[in-house]
C-alpha atoms as a PDB file:
ATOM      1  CA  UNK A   1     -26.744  -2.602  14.482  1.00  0.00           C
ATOM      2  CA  UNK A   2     -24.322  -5.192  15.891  1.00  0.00           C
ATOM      3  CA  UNK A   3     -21.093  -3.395  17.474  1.00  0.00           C
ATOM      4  CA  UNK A   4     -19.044  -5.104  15.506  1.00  0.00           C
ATOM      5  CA  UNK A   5     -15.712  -2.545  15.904  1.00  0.00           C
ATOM      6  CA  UNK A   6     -16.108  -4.630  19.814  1.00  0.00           C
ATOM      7  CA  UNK A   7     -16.024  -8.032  18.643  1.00  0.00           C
ATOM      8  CA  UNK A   8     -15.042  -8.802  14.928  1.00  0.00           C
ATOM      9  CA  UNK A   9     -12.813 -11.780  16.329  1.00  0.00           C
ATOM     10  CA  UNK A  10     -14.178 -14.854  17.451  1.00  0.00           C
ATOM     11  CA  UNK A  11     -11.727 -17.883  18.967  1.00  0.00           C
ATOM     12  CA  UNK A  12     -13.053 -21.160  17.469  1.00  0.00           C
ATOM     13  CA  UNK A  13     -12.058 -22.951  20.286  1.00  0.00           C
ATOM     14  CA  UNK A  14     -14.222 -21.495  22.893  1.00  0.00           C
ATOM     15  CA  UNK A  15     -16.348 -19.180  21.462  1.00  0.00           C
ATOM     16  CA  UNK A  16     -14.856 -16.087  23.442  1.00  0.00           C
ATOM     17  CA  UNK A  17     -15.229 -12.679  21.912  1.00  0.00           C
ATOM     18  CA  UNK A  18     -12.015  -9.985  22.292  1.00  0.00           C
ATOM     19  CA  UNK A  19     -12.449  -6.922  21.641  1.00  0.00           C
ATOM     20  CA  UNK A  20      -6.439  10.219   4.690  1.00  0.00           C
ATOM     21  CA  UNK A  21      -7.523   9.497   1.813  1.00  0.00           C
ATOM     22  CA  UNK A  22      -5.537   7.093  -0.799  1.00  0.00           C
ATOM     23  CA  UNK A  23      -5.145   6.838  -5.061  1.00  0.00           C
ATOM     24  CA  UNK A  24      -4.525   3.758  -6.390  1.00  0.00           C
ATOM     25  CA  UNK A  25      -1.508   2.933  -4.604  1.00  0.00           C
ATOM     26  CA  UNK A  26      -1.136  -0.228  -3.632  1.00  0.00           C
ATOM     27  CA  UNK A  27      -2.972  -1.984  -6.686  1.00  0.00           C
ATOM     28  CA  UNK A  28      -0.268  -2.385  -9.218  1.00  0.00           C
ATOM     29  CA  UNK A  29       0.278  -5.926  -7.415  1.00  0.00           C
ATOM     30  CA  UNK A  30      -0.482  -9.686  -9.223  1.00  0.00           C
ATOM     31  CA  UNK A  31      -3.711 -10.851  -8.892  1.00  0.00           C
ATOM     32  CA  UNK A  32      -2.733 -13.533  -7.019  1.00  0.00           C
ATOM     33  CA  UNK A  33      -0.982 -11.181  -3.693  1.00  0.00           C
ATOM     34  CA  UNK A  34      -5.073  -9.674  -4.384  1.00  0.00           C
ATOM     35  CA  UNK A  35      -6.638 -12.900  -4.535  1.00  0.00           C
ATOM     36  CA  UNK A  36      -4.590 -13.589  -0.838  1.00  0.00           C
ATOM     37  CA  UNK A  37      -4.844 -10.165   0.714  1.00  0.00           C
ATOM     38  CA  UNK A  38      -8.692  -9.134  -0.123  1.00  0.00           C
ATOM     39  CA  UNK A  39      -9.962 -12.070  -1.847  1.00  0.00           C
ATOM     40  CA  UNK A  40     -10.475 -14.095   1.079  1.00  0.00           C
ATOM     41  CA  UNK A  41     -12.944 -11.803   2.400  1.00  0.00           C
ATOM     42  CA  UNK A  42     -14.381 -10.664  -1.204  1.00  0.00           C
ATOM     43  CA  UNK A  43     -15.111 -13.898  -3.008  1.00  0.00           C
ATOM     44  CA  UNK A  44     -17.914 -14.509   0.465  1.00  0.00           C
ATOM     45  CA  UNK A  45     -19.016 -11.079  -0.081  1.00  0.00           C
ATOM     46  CA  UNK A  46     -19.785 -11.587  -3.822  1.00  0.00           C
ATOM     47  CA  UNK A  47     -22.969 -13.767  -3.745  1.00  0.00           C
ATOM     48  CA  UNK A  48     -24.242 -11.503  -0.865  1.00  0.00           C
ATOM     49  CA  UNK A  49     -24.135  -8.769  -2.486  1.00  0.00           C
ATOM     50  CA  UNK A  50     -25.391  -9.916  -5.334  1.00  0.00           C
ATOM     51  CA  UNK A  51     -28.620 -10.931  -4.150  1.00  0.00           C
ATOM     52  CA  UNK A  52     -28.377  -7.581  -2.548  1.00  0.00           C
ATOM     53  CA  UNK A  53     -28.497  -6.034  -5.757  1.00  0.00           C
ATOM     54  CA  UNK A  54     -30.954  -8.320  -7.131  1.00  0.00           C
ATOM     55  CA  UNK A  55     -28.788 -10.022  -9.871  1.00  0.00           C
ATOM     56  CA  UNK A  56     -31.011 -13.143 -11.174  1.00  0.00           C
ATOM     57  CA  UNK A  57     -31.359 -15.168 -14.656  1.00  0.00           C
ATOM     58  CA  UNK A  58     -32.065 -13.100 -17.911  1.00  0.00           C
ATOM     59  CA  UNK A  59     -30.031 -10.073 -16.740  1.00  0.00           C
ATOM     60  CA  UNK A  60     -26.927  -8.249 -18.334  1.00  0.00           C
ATOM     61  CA  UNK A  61     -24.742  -7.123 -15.491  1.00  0.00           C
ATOM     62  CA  UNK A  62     -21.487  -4.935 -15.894  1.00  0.00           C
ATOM     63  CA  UNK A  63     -19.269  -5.739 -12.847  1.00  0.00           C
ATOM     64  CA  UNK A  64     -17.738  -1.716 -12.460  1.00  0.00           C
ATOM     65  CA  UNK A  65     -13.898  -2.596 -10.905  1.00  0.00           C
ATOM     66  CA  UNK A  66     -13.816  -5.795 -11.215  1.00  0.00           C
ATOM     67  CA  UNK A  67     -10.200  -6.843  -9.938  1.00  0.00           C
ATOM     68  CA  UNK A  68      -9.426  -9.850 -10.476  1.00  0.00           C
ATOM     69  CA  UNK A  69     -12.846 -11.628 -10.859  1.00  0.00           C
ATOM     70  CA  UNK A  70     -14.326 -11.828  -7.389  1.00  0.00           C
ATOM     71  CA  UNK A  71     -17.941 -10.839  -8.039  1.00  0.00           C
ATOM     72  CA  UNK A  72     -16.998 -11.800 -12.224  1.00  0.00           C
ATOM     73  CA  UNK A  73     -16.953 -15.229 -11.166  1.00  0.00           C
ATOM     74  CA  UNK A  74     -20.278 -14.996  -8.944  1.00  0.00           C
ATOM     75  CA  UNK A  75     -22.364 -13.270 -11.933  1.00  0.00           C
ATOM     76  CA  UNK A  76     -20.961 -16.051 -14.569  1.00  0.00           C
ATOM     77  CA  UNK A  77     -22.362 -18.874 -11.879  1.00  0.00           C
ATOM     78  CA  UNK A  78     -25.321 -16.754 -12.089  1.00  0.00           C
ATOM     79  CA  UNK A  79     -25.945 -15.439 -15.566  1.00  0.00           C
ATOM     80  CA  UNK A  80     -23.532 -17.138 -18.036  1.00  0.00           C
ATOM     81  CA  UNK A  81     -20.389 -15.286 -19.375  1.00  0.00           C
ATOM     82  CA  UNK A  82     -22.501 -14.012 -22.496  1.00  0.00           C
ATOM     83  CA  UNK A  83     -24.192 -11.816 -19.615  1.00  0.00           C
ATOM     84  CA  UNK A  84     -21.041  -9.996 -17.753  1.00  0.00           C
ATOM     85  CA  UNK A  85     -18.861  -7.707 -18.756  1.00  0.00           C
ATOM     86  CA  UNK A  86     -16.269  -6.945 -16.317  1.00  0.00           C
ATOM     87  CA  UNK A  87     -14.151  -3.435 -16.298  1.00  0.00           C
ATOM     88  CA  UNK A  88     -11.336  -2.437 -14.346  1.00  0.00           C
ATOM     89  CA  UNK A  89      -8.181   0.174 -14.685  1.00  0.00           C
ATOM     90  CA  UNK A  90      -5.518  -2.336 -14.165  1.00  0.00           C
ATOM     91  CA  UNK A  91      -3.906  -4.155 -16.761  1.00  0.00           C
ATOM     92  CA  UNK A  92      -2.904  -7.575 -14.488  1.00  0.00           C
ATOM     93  CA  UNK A  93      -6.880  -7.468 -13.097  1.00  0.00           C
ATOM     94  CA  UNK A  94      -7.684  -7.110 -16.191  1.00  0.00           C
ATOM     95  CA  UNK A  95      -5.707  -9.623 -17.924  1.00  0.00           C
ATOM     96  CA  UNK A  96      -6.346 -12.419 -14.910  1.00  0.00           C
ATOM     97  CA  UNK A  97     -10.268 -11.872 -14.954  1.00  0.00           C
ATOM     98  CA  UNK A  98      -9.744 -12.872 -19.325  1.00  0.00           C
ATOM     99  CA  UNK A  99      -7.783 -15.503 -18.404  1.00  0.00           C
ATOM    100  CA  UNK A 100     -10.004 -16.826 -15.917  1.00  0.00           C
ATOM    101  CA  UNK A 101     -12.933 -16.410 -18.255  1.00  0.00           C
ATOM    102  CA  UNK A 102     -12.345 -16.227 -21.742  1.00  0.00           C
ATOM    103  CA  UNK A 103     -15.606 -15.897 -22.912  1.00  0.00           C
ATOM    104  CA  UNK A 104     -16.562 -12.734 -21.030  1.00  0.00           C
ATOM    105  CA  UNK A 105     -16.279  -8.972 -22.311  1.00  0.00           C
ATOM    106  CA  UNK A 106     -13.507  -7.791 -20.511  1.00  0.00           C
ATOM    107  CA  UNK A 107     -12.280  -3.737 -20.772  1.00  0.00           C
ATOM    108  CA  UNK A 108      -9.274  -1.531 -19.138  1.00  0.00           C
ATOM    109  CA  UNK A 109     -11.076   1.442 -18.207  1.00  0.00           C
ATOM    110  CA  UNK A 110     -11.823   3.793 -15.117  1.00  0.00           C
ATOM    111  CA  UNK A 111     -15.267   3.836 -13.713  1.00  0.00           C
ATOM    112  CA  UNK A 112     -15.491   7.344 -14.931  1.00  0.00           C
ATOM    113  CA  UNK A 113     -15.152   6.856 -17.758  1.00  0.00           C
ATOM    114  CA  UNK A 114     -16.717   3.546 -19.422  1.00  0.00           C
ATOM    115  CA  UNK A 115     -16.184   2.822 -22.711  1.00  0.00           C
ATOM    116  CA  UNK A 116     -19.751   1.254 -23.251  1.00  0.00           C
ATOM    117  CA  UNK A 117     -23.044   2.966 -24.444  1.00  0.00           C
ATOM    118  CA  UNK A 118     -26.182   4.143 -22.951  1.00  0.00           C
ATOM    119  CA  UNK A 119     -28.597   2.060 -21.738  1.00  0.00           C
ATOM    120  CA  UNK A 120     -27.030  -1.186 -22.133  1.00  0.00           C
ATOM    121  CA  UNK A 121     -27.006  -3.585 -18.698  1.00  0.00           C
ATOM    122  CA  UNK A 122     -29.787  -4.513 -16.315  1.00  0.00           C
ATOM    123  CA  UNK A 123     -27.794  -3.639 -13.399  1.00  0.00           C
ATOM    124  CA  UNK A 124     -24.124  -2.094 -12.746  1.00  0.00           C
ATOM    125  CA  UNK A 125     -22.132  -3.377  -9.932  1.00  0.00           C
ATOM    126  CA  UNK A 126     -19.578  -1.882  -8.061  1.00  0.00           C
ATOM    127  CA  UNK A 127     -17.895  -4.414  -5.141  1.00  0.00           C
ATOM    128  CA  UNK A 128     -15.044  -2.585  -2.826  1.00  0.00           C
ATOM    129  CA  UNK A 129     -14.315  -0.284  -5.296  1.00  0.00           C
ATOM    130  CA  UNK A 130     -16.295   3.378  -4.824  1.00  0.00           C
ATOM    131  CA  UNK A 131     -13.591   4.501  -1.972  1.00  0.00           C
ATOM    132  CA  UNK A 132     -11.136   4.356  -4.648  1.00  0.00           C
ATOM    133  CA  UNK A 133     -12.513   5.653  -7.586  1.00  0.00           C
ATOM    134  CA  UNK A 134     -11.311   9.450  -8.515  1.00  0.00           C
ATOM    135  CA  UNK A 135     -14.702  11.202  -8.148  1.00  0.00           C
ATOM    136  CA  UNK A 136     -17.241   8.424  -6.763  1.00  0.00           C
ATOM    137  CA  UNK A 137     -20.139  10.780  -7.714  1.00  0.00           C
ATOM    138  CA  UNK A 138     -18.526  10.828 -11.472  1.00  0.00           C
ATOM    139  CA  UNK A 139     -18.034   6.836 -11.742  1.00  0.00           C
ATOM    140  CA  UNK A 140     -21.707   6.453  -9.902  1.00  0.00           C
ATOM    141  CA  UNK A 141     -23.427   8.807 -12.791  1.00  0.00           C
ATOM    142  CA  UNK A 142     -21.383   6.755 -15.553  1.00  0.00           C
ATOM    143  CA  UNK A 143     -22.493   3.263 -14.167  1.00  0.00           C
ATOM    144  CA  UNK A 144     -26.005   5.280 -14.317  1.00  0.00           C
ATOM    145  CA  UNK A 145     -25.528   5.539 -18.155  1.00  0.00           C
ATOM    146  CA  UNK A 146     -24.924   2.412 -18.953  1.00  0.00           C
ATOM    147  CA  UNK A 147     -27.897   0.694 -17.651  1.00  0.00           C
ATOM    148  CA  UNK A 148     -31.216   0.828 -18.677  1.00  0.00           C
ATOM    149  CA  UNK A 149     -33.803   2.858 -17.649  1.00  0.00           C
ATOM    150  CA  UNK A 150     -35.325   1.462 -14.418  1.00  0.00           C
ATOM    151  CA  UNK A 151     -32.403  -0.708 -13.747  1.00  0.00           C
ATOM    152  CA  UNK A 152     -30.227  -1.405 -10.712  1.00  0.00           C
ATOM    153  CA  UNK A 153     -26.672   0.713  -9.649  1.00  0.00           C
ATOM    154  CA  UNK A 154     -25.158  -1.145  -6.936  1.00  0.00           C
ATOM    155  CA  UNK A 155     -22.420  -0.497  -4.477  1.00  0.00           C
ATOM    156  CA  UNK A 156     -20.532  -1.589  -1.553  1.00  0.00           C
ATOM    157  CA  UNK A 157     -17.287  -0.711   0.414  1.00  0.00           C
ATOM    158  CA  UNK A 158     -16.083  -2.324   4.017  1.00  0.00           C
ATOM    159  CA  UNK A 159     -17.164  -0.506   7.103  1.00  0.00           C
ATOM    160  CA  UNK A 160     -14.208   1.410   7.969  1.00  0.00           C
ATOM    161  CA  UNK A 161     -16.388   4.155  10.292  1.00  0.00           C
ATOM    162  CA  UNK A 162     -17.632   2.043  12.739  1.00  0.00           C
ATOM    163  CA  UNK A 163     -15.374  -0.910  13.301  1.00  0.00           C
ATOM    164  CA  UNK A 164     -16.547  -3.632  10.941  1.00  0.00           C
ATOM    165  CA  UNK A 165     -13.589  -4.051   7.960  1.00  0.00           C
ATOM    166  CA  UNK A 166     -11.630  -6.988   8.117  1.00  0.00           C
ATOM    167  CA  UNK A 167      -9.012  -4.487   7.930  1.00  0.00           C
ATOM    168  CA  UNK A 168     -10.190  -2.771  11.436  1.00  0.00           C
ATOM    169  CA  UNK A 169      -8.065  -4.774  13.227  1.00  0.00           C
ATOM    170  CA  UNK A 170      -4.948  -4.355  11.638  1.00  0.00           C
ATOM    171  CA  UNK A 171      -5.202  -0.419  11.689  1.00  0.00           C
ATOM    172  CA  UNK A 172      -5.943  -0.465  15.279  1.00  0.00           C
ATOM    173  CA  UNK A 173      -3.008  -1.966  15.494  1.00  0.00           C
ATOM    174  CA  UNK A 174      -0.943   0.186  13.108  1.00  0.00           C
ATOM    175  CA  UNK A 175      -2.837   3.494  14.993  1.00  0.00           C
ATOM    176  CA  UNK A 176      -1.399   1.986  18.789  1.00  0.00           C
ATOM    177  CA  UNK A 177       2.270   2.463  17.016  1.00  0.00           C
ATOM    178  CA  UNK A 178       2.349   5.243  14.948  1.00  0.00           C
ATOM    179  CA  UNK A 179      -0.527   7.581  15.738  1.00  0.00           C
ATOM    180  CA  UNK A 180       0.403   9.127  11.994  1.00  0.00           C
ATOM    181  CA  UNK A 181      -1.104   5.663  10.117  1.00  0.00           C
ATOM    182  CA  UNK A 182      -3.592   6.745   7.835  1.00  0.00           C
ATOM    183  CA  UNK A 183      -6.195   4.176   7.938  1.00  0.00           C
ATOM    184  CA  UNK A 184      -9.061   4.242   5.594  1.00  0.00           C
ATOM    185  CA  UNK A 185     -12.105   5.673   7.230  1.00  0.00           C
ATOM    186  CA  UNK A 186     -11.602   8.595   5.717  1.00  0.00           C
ATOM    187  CA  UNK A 187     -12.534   7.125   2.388  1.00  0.00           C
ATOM    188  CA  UNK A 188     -16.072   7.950   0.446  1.00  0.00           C
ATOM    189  CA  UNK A 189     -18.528   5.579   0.891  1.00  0.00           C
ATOM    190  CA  UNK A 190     -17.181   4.028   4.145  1.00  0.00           C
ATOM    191  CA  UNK A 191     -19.512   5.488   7.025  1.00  0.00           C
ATOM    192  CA  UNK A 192     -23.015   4.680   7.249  1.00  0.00           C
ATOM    193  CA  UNK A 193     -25.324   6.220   4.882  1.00  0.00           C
ATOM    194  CA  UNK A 194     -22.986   7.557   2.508  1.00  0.00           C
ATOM    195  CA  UNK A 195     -22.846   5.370  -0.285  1.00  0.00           C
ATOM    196  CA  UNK A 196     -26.690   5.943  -0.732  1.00  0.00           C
ATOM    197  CA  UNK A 197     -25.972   9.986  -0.510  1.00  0.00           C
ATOM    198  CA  UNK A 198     -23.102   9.308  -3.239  1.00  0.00           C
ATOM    199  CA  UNK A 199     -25.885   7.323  -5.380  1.00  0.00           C
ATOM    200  CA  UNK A 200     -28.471  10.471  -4.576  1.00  0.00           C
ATOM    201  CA  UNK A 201     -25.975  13.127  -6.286  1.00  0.00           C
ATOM    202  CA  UNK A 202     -25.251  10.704  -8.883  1.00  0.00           C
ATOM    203  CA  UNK A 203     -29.274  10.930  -9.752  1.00  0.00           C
ATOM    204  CA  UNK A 204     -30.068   7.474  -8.831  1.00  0.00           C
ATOM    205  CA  UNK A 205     -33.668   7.131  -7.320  1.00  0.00           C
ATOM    206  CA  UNK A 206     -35.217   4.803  -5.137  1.00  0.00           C
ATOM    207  CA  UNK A 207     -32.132   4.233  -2.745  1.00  0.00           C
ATOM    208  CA  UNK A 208     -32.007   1.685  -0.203  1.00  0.00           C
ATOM    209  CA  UNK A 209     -28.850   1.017   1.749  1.00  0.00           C
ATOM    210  CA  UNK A 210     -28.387  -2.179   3.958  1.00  0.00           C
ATOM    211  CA  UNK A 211     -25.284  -3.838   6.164  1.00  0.00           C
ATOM    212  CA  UNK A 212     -23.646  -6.504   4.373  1.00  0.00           C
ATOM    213  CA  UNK A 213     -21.794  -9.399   6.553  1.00  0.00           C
ATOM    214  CA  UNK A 214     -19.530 -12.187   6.507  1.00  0.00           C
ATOM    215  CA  UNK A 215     -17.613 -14.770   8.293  1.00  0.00           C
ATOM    216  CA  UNK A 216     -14.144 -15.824   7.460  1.00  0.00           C
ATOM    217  CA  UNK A 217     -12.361 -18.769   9.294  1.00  0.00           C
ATOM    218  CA  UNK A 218      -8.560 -18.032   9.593  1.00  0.00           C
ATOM    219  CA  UNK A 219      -6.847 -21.241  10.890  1.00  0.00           C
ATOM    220  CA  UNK A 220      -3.111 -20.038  12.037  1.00  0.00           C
ATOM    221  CA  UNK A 221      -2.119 -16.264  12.592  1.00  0.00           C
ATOM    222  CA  UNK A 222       0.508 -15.970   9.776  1.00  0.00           C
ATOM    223  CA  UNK A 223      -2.052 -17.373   7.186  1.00  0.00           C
ATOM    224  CA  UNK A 224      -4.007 -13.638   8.281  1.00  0.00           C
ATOM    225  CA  UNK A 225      -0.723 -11.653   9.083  1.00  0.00           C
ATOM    226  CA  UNK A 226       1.177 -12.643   5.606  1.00  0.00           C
ATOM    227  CA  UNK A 227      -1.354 -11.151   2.948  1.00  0.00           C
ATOM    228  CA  UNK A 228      -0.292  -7.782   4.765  1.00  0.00           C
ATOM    229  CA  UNK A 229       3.123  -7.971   3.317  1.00  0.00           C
ATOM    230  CA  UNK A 230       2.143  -8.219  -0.020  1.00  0.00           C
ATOM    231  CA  UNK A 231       1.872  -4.632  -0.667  1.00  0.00           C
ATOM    232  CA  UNK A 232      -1.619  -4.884  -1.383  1.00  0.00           C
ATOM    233  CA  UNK A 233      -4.227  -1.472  -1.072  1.00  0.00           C
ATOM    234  CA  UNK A 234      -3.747   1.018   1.748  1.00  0.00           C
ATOM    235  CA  UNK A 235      -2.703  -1.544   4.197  1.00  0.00           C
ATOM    236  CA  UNK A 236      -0.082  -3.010   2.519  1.00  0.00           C
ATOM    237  CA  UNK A 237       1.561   0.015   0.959  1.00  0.00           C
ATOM    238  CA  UNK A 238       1.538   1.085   4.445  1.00  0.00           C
ATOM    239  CA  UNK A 239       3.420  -2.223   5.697  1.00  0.00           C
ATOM    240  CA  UNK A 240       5.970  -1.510   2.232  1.00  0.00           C
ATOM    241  CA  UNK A 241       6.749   1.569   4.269  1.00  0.00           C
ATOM    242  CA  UNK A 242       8.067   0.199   7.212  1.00  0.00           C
ATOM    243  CA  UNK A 243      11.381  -1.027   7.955  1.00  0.00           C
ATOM    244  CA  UNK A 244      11.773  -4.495   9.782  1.00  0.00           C
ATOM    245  CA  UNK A 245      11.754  -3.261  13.124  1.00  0.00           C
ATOM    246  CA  UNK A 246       8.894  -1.495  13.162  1.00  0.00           C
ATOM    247  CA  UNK A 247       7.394  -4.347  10.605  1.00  0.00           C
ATOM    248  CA  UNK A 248       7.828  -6.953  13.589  1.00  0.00           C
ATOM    249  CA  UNK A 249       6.097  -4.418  15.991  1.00  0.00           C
ATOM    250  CA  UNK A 250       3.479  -3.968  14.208  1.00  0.00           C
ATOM    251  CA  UNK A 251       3.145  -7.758  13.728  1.00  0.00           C
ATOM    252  CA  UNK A 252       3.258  -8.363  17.311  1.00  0.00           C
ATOM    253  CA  UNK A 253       0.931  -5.824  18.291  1.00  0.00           C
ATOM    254  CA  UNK A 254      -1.546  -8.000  15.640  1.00  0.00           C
ATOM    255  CA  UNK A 255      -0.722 -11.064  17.354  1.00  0.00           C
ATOM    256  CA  UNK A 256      -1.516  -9.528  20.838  1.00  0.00           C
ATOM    257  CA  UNK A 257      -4.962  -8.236  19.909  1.00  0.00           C
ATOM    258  CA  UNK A 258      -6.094 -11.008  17.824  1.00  0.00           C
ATOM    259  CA  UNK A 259      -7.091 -14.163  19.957  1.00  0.00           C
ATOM    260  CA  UNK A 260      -5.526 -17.789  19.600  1.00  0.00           C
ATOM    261  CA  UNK A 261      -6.529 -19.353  16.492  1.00  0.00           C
ATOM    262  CA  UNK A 262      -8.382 -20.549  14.928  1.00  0.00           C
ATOM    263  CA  UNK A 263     -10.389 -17.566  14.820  1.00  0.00           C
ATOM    264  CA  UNK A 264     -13.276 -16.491  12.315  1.00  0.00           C
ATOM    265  CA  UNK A 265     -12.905 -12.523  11.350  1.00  0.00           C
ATOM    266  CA  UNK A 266     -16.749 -11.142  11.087  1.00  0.00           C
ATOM    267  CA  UNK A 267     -16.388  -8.115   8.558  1.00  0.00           C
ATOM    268  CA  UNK A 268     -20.014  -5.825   7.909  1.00  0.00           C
ATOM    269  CA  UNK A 269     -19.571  -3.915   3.897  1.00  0.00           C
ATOM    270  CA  UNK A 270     -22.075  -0.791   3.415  1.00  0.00           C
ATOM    271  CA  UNK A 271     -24.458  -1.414   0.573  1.00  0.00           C
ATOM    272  CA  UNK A 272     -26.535   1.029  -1.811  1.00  0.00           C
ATOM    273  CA  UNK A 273     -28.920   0.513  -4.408  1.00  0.00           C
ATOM    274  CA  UNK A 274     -31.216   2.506  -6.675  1.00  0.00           C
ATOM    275  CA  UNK A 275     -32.887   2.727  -9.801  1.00  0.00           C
ATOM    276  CA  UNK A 276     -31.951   4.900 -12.775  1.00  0.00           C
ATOM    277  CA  UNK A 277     -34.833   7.107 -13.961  1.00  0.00           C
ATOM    278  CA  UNK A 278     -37.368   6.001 -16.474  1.00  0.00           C
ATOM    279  CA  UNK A 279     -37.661   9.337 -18.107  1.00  0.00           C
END
């Protein structure tokens, strides 16, 4: 495996390399502060992890926390809007992803708890969204339901263990301040290997797990830094938190680790996948 906690900045000038658990909090935010603050890194991650999961033409695919459309939109290119249903817990996700694509089966609803019936999809997708369910083993087994028998569960969730998040950075920097900031490596799903135990006590067979990664080009520091203070996930109810003082330190301290831009951010997601039981 590439060390990519060491290196997940590259300058594109020269080609130099520089070296708790959370609820919900943090998603009650437009889709658009989402579409800024994760979006950038999870609308590349879609069409990898879809062909990571196998997603092709003639499928029925239920996209498990769906936000705002990210991997929605990638399964429509794919399979057609007939062919996706998208479910998520928040109303303005919800709401965006119908707006952005009228013709697809949209539900509020937790991943525990889907309001669909057995055996219905080809696969079940869940994209950055296990570390954040309730009970991940619950939400896994209930994604299980849904599809038929023999078909796909798929997962994924950023590398927080071992360096490779695009968020790494920016708790580094948070953890150099305040040795009290949470971070999110904690999380389930998040450390190598675990997703695909998570899938295992969710009684999903044949498991394979893989490392996910992208490249995102960020041309000027504030277009990274800004997202932050959106008050987006973890990271940016953590910002919320702060008053301007130690807001502006914690900026700085960005700036100081990050090298002059442009600079491409190389993030690594987890991946699981299995098969639900024929019988």
């Amino acid at each position: 495996m590439h060390a990519f906690w060491r290196v997940p900045y590259r300058h594109m000038g020269d080609g130099s390399n520089r070296t708790r658990r959370f609820s919900l909090v943090g998603f009650a935010v437009s889709p658009e502060a989402y579409d800024r603050f994760m979006g950038r890194y999870s609308v590349p991650l879609a069409p990898v992890f879809a062909n990571f999961a196998g997603v092709a033409p003639g499928q029925r695919v239920i996209d498990v926390g769906c936000g705002p459309g990210a991997l929605t939109a990638e399964l429509v290119k794919r399979l057609g809007d007939d062919s996706v249903v998208a479910v998520d817990p928040s109303e303005p996700f919800v709401e965006a992803v119908r707006e952005r694509h009228p013709r697809v089966e949209v539900h509020r609803a937790d991943a525990e708890r889907l309001p669909l019936p057995n055996d219905t999809f080809d696969a079940a997708l869940a994209q950055l969204v296990v570390h954040f369910m309730t009970d991940p083993v619950a939400g896994l087994r209930d994604m299980s339901r849904v599809v038929k028998p023999g078909g796909v569960v798929a997962a994924c969730v950023w590398d927080f263990d071992e360096g490779g998040s695009p968020l790494t950075l920016f708790w580094t920097a948070a953890k150099d301040l305040d040795a009290q900031a949470p971070g999110e490596d904690s999380l389930p799903g998040t450390r190598r290997g675990h997703l695909a135990l998570l899938l295992g006590e969710a009684g999903v067979e044949a498991i394979e797990h893989a490392e996910l990664i992208i490249e995102v080009e960020h041309q000027t520091f504030e277009e990274w830094w800004q997202p932050f203070e959106l008050g987006v996930g973890p990271a940016g109810s953590y910002v919320s938190t702060l008053g301007q003082p130690e807001r502006r330190r914690l900026e700085e301290r960005c700036r100081q680790l990050l090298p002059e831009p442009p600079f491409v951010v190389t993030s690594a997601a987890w991946a699981a996948r299995g098969r639900v039981s024929a019988g």
